[in-house]
PDB file of N, CA and C in Angstrom:
ATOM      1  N   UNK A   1      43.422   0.615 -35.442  1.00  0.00           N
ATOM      2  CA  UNK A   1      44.458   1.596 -35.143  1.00  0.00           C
ATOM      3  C   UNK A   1      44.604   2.500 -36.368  1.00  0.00           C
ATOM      4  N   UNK A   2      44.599   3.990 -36.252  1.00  0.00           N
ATOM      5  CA  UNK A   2      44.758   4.704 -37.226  1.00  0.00           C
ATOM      6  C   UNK A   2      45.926   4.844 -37.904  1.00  0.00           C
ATOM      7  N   UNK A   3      46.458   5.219 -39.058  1.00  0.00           N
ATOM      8  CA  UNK A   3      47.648   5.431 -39.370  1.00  0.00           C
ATOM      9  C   UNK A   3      49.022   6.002 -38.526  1.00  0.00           C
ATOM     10  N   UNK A   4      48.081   7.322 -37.855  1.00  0.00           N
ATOM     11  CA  UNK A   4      49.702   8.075 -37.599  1.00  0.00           C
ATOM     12  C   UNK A   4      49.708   7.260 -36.403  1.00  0.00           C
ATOM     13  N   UNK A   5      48.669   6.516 -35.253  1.00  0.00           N
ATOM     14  CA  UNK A   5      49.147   5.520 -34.097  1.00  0.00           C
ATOM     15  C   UNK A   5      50.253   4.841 -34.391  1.00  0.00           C
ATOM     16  N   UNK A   6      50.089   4.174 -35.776  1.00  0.00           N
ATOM     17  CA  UNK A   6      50.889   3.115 -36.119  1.00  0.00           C
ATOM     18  C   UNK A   6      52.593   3.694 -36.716  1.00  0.00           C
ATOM     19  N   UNK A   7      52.525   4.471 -37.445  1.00  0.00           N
ATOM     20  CA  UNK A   7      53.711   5.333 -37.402  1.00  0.00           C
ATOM     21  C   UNK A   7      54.374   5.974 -36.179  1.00  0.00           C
ATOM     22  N   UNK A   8      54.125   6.381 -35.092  1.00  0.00           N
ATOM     23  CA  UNK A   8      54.141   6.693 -33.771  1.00  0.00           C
ATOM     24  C   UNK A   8      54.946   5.251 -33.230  1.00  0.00           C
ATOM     25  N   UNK A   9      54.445   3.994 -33.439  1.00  0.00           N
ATOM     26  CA  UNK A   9      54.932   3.086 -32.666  1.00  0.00           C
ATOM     27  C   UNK A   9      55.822   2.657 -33.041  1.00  0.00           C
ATOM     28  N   UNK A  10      55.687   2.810 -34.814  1.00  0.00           N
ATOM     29  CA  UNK A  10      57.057   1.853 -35.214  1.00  0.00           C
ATOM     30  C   UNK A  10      58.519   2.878 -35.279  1.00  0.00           C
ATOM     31  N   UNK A  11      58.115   4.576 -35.390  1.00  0.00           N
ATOM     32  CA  UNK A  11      59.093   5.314 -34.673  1.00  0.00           C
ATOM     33  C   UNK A  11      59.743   4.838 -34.041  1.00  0.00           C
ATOM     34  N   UNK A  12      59.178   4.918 -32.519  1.00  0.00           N
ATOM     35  CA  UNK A  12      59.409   4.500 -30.893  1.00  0.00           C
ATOM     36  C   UNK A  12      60.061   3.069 -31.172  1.00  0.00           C
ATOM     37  N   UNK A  13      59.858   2.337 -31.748  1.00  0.00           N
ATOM     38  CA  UNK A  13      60.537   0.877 -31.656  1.00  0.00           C
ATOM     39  C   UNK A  13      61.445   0.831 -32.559  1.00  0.00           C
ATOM     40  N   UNK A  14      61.498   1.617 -33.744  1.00  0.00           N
ATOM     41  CA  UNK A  14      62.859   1.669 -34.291  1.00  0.00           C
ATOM     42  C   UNK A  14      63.969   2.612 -33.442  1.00  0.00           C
ATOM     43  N   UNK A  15      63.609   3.533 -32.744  1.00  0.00           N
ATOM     44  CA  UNK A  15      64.691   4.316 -32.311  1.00  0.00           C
ATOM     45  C   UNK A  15      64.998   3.457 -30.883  1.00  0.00           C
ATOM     46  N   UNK A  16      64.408   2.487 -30.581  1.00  0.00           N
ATOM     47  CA  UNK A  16      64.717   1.631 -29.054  1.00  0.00           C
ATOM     48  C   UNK A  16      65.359   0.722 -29.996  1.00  0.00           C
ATOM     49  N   UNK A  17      64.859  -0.061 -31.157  1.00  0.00           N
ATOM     50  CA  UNK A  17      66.878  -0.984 -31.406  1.00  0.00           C
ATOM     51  C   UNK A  17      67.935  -0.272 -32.240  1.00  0.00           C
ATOM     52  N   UNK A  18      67.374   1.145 -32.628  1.00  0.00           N
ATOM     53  CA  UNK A  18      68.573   2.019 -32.860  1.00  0.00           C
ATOM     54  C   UNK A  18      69.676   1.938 -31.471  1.00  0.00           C
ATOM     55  N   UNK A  19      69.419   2.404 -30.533  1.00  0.00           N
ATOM     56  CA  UNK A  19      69.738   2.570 -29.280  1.00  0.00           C
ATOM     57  C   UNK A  19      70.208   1.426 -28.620  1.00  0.00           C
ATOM     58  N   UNK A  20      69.610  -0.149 -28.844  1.00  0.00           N
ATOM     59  CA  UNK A  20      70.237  -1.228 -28.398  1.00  0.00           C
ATOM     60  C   UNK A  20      71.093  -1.790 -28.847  1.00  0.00           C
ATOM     61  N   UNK A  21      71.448  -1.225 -30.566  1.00  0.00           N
ATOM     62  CA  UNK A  21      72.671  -2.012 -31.199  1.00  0.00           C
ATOM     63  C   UNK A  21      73.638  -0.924 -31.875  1.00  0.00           C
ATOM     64  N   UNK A  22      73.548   0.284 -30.789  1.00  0.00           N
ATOM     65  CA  UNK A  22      74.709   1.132 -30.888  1.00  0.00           C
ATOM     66  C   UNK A  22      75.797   0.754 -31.164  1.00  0.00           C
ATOM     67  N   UNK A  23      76.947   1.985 -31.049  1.00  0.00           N
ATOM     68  CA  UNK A  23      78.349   1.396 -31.836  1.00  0.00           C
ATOM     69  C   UNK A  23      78.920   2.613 -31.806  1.00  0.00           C
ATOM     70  N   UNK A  24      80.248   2.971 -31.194  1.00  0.00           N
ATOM     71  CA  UNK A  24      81.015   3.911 -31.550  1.00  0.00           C
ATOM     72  C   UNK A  24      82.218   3.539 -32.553  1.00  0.00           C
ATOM     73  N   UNK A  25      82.347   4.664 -33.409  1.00  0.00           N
ATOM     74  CA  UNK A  25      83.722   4.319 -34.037  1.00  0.00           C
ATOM     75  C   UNK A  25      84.602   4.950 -33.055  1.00  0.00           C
ATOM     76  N   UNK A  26      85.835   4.603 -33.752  1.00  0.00           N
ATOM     77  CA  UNK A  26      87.208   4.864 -33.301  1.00  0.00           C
ATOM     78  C   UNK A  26      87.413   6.798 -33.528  1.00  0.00           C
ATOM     79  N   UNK A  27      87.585   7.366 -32.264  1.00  0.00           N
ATOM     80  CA  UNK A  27      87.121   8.943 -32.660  1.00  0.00           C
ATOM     81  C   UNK A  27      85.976   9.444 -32.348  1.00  0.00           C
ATOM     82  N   UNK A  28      84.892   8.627 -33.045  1.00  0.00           N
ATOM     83  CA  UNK A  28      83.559   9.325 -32.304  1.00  0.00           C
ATOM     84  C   UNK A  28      83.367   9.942 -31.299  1.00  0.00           C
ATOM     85  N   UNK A  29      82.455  11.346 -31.355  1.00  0.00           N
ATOM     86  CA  UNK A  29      82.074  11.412 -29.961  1.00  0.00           C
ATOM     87  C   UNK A  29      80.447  10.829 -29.381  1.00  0.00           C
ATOM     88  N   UNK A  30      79.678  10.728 -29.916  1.00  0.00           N
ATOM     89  CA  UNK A  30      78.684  10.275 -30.197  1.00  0.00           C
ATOM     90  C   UNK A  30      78.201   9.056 -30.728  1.00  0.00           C
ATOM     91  N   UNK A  31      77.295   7.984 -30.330  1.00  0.00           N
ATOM     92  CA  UNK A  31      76.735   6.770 -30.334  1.00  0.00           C
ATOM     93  C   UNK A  31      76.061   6.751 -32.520  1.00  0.00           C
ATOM     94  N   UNK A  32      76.573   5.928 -33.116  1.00  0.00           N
ATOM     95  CA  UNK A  32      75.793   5.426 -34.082  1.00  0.00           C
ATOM     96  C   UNK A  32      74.993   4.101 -33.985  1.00  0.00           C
ATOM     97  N   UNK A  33      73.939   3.969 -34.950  1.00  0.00           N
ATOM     98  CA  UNK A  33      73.640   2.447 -35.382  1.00  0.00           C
ATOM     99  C   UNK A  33      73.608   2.328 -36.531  1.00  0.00           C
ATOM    100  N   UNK A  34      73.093   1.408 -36.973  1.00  0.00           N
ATOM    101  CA  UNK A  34      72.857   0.922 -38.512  1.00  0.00           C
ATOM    102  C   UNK A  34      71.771   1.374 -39.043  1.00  0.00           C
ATOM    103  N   UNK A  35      71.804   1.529 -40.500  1.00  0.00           N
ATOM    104  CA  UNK A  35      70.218   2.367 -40.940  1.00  0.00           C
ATOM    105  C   UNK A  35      69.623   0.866 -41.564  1.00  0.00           C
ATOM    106  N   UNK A  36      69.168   0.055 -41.003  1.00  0.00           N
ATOM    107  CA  UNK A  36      68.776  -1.150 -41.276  1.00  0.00           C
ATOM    108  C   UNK A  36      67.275  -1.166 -41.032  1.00  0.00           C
ATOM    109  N   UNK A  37      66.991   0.045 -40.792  1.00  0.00           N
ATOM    110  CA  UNK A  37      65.339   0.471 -40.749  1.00  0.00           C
ATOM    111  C   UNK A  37      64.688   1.007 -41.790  1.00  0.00           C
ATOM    112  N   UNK A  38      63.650   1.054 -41.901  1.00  0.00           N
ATOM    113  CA  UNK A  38      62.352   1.899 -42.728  1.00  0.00           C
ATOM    114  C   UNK A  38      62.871   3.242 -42.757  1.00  0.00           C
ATOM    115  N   UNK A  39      63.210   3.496 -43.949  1.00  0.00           N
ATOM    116  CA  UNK A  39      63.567   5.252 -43.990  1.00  0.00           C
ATOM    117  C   UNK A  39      62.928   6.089 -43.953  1.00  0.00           C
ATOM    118  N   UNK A  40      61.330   5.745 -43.980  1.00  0.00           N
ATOM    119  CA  UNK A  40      60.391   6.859 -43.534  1.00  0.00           C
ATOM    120  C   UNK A  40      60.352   6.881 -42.213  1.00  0.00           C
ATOM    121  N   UNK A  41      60.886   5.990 -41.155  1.00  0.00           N
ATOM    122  CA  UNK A  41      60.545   6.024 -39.469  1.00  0.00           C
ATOM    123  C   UNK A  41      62.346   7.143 -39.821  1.00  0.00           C
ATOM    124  N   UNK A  42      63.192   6.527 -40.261  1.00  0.00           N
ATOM    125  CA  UNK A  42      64.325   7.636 -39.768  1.00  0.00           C
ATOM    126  C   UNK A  42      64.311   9.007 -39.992  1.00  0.00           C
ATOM    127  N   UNK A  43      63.588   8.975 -40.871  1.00  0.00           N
ATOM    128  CA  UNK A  43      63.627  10.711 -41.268  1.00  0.00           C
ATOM    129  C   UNK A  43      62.408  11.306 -40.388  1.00  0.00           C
ATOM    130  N   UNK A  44      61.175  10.210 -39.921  1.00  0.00           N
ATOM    131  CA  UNK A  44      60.539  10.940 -39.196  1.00  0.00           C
ATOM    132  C   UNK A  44      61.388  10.943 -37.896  1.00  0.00           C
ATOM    133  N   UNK A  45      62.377  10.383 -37.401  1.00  0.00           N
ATOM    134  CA  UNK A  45      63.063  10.362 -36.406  1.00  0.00           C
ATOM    135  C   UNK A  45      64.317  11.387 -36.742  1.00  0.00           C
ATOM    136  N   UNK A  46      64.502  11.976 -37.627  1.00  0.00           N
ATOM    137  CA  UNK A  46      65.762  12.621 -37.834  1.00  0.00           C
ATOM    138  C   UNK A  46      64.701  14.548 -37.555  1.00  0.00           C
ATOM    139  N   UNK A  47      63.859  14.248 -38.228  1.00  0.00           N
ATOM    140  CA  UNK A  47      62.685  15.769 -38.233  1.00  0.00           C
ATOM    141  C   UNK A  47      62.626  15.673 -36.674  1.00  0.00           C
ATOM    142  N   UNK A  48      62.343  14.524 -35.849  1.00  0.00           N
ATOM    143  CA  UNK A  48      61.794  15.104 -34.185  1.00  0.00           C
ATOM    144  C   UNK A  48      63.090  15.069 -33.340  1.00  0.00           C
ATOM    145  N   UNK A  49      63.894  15.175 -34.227  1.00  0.00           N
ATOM    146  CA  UNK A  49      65.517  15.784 -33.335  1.00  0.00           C
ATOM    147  C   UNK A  49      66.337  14.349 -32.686  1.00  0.00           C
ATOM    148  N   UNK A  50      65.470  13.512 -32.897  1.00  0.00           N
ATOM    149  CA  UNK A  50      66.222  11.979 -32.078  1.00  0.00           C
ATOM    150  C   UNK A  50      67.877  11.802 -32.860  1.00  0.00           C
ATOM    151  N   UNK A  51      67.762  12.004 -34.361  1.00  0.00           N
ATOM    152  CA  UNK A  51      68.734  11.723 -34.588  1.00  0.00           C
ATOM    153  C   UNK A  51      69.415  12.985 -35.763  1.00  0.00           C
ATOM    154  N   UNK A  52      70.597  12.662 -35.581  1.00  0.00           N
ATOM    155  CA  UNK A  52      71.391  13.872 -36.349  1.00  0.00           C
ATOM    156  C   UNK A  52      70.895  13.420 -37.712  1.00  0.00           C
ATOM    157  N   UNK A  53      71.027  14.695 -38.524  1.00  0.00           N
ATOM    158  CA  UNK A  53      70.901  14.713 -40.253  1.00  0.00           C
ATOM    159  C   UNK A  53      72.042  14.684 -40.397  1.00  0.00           C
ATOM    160  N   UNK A  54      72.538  13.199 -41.286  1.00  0.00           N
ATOM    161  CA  UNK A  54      73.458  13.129 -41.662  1.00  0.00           C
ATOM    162  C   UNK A  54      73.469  12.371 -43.421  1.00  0.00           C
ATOM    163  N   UNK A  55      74.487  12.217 -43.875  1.00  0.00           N
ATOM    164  CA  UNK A  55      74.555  12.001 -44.778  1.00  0.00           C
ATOM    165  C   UNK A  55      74.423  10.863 -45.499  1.00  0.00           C
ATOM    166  N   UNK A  56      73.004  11.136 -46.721  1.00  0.00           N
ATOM    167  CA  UNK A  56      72.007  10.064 -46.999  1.00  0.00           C
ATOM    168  C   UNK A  56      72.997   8.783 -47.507  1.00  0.00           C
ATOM    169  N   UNK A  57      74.429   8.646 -47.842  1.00  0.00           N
ATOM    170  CA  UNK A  57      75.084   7.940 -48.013  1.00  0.00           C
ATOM    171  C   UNK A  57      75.554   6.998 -46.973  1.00  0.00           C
ATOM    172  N   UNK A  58      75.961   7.426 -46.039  1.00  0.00           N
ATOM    173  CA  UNK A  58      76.257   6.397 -44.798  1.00  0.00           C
ATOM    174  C   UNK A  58      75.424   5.764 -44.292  1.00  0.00           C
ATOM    175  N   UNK A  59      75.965   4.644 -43.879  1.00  0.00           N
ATOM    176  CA  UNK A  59      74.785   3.371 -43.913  1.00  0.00           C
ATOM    177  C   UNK A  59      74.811   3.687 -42.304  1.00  0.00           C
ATOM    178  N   UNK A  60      75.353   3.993 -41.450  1.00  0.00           N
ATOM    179  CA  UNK A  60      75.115   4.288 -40.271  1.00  0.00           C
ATOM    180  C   UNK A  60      74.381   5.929 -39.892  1.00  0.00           C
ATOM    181  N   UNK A  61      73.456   6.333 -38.773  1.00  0.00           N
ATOM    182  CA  UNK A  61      73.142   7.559 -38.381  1.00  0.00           C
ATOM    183  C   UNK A  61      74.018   7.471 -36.928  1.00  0.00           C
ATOM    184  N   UNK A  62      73.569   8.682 -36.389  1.00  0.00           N
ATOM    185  CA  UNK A  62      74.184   9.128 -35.278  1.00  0.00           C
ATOM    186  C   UNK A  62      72.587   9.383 -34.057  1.00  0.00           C
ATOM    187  N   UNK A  63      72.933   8.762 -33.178  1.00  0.00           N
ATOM    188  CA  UNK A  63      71.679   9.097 -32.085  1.00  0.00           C
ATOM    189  C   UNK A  63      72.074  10.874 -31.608  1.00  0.00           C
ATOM    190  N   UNK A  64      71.339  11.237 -31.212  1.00  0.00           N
ATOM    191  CA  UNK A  64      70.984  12.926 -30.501  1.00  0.00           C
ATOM    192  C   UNK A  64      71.002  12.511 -28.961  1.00  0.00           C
ATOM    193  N   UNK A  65      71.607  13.451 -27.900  1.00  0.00           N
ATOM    194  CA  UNK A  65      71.394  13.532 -26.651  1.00  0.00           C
ATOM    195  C   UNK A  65      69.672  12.848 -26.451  1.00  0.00           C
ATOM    196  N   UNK A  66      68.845  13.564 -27.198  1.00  0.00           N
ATOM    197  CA  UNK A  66      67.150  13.701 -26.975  1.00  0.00           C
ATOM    198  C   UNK A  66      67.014  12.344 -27.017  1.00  0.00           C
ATOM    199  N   UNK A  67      67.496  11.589 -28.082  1.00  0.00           N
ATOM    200  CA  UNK A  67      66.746  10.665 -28.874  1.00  0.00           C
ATOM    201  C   UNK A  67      67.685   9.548 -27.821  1.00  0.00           C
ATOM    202  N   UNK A  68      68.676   9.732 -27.039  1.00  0.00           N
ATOM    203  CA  UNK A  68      69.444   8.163 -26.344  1.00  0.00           C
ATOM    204  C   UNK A  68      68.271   8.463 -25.088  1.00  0.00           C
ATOM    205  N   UNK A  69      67.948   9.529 -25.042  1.00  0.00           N
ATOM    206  CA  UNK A  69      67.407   9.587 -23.570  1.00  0.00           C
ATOM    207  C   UNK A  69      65.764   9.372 -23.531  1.00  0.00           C
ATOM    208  N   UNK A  70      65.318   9.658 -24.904  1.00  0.00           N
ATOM    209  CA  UNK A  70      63.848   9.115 -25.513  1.00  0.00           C
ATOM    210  C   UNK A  70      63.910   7.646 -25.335  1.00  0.00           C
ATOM    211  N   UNK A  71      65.266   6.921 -26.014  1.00  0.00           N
ATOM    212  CA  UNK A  71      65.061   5.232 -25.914  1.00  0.00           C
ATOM    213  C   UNK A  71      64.762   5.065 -24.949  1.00  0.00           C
ATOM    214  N   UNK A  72      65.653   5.342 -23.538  1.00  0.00           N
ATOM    215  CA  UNK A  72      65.941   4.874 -22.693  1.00  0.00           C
ATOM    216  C   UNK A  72      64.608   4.929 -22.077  1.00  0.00           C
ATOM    217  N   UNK A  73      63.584   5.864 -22.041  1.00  0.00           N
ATOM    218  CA  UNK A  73      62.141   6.161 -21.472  1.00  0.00           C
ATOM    219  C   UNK A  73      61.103   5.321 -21.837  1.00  0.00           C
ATOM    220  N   UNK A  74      61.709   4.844 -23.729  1.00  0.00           N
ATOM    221  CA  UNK A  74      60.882   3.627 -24.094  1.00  0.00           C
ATOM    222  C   UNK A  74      61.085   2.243 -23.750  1.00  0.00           C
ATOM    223  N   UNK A  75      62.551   1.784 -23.173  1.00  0.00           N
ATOM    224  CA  UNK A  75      62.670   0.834 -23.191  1.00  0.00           C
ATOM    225  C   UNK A  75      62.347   0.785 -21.489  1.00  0.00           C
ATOM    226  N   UNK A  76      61.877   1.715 -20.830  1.00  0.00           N
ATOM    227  CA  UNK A  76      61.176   1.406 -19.309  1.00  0.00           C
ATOM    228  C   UNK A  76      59.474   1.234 -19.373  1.00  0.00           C
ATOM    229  N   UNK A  77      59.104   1.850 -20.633  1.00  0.00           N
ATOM    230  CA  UNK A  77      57.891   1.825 -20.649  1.00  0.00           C
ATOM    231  C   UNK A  77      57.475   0.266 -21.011  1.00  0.00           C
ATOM    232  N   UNK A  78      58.578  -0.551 -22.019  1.00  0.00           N
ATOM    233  CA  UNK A  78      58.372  -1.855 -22.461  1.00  0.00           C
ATOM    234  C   UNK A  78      58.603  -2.339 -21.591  1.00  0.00           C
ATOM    235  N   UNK A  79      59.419  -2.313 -20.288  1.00  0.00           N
ATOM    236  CA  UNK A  79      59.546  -3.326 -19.089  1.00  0.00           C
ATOM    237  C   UNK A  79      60.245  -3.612 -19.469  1.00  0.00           C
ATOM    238  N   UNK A  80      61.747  -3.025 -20.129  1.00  0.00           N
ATOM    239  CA  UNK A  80      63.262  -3.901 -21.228  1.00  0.00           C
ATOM    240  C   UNK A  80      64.205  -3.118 -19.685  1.00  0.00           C
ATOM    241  N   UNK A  81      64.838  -4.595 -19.705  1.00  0.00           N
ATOM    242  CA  UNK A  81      66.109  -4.219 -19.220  1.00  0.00           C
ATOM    243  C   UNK A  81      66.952  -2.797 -20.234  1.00  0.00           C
ATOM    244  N   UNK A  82      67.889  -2.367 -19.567  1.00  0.00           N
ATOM    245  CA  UNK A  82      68.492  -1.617 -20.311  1.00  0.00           C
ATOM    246  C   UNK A  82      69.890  -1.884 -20.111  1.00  0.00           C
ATOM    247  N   UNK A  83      70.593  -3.014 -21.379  1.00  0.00           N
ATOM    248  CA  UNK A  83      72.032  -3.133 -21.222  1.00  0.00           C
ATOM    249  C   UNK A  83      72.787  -2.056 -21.192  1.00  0.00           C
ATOM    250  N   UNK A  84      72.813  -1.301 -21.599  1.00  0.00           N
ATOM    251  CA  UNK A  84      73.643  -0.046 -21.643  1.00  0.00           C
ATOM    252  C   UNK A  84      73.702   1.039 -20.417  1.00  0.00           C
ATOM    253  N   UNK A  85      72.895   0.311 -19.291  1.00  0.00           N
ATOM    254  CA  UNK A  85      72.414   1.284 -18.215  1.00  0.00           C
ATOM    255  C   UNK A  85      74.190   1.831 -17.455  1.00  0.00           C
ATOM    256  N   UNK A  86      74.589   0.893 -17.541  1.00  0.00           N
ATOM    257  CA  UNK A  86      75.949   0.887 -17.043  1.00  0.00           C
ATOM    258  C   UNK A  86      76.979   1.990 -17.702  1.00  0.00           C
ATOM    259  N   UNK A  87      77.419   2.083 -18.793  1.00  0.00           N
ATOM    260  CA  UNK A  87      77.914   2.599 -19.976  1.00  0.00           C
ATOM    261  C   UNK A  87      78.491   4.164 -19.822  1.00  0.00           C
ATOM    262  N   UNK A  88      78.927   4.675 -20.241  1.00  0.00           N
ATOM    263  CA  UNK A  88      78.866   6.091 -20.641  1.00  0.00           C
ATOM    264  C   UNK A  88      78.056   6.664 -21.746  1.00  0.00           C
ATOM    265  N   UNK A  89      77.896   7.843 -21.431  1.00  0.00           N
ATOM    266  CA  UNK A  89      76.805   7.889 -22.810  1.00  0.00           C
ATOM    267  C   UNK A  89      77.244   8.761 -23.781  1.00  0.00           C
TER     268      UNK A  89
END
């Protein structure tokens, strides 16, 4: 497997448990998770619009309209239930 394959996937699978261990605060209008990932997959995920540029200090990001509705396409392609199918978004 070539490099950017492999960057490509671990993207796609970080922004699908971005998306599974969401979290709103109190106020929010918009879904966060934890930046408990590889910061080169978030920023390549923050450059392809999935997730807002936000501030390199907060340990949480914010998902993008694009990027809840990107998970949701990956986690059908994995054959994943989708807990959140129910939800508001």
């Amino acid at each position: 497997m070539d490099k950017e394959t492999f960057e490509k996937q671990v993207d796609e699978l970080t922004l699908a448990l971005l998306y599974l261990n969401r979290f709103k605060e109190r106020g929010d209008s918009y879904w966060r998770s934890w930046k408990g990932y590889d910061f080169d997959s978030l920023s390549s995920l923050t450059d392809q619009g999935m997730l807002y540029d936000g501030s390199h200090r907060s340990k949480s990001v914010a998902l993008t309209n694009e990027g809840m509705q990107k998970a949701k396409e990956l986690l059908k392609q994995l054959h994943m239930e989708d807990p959140w199918r129910d939800s508001e978004d």
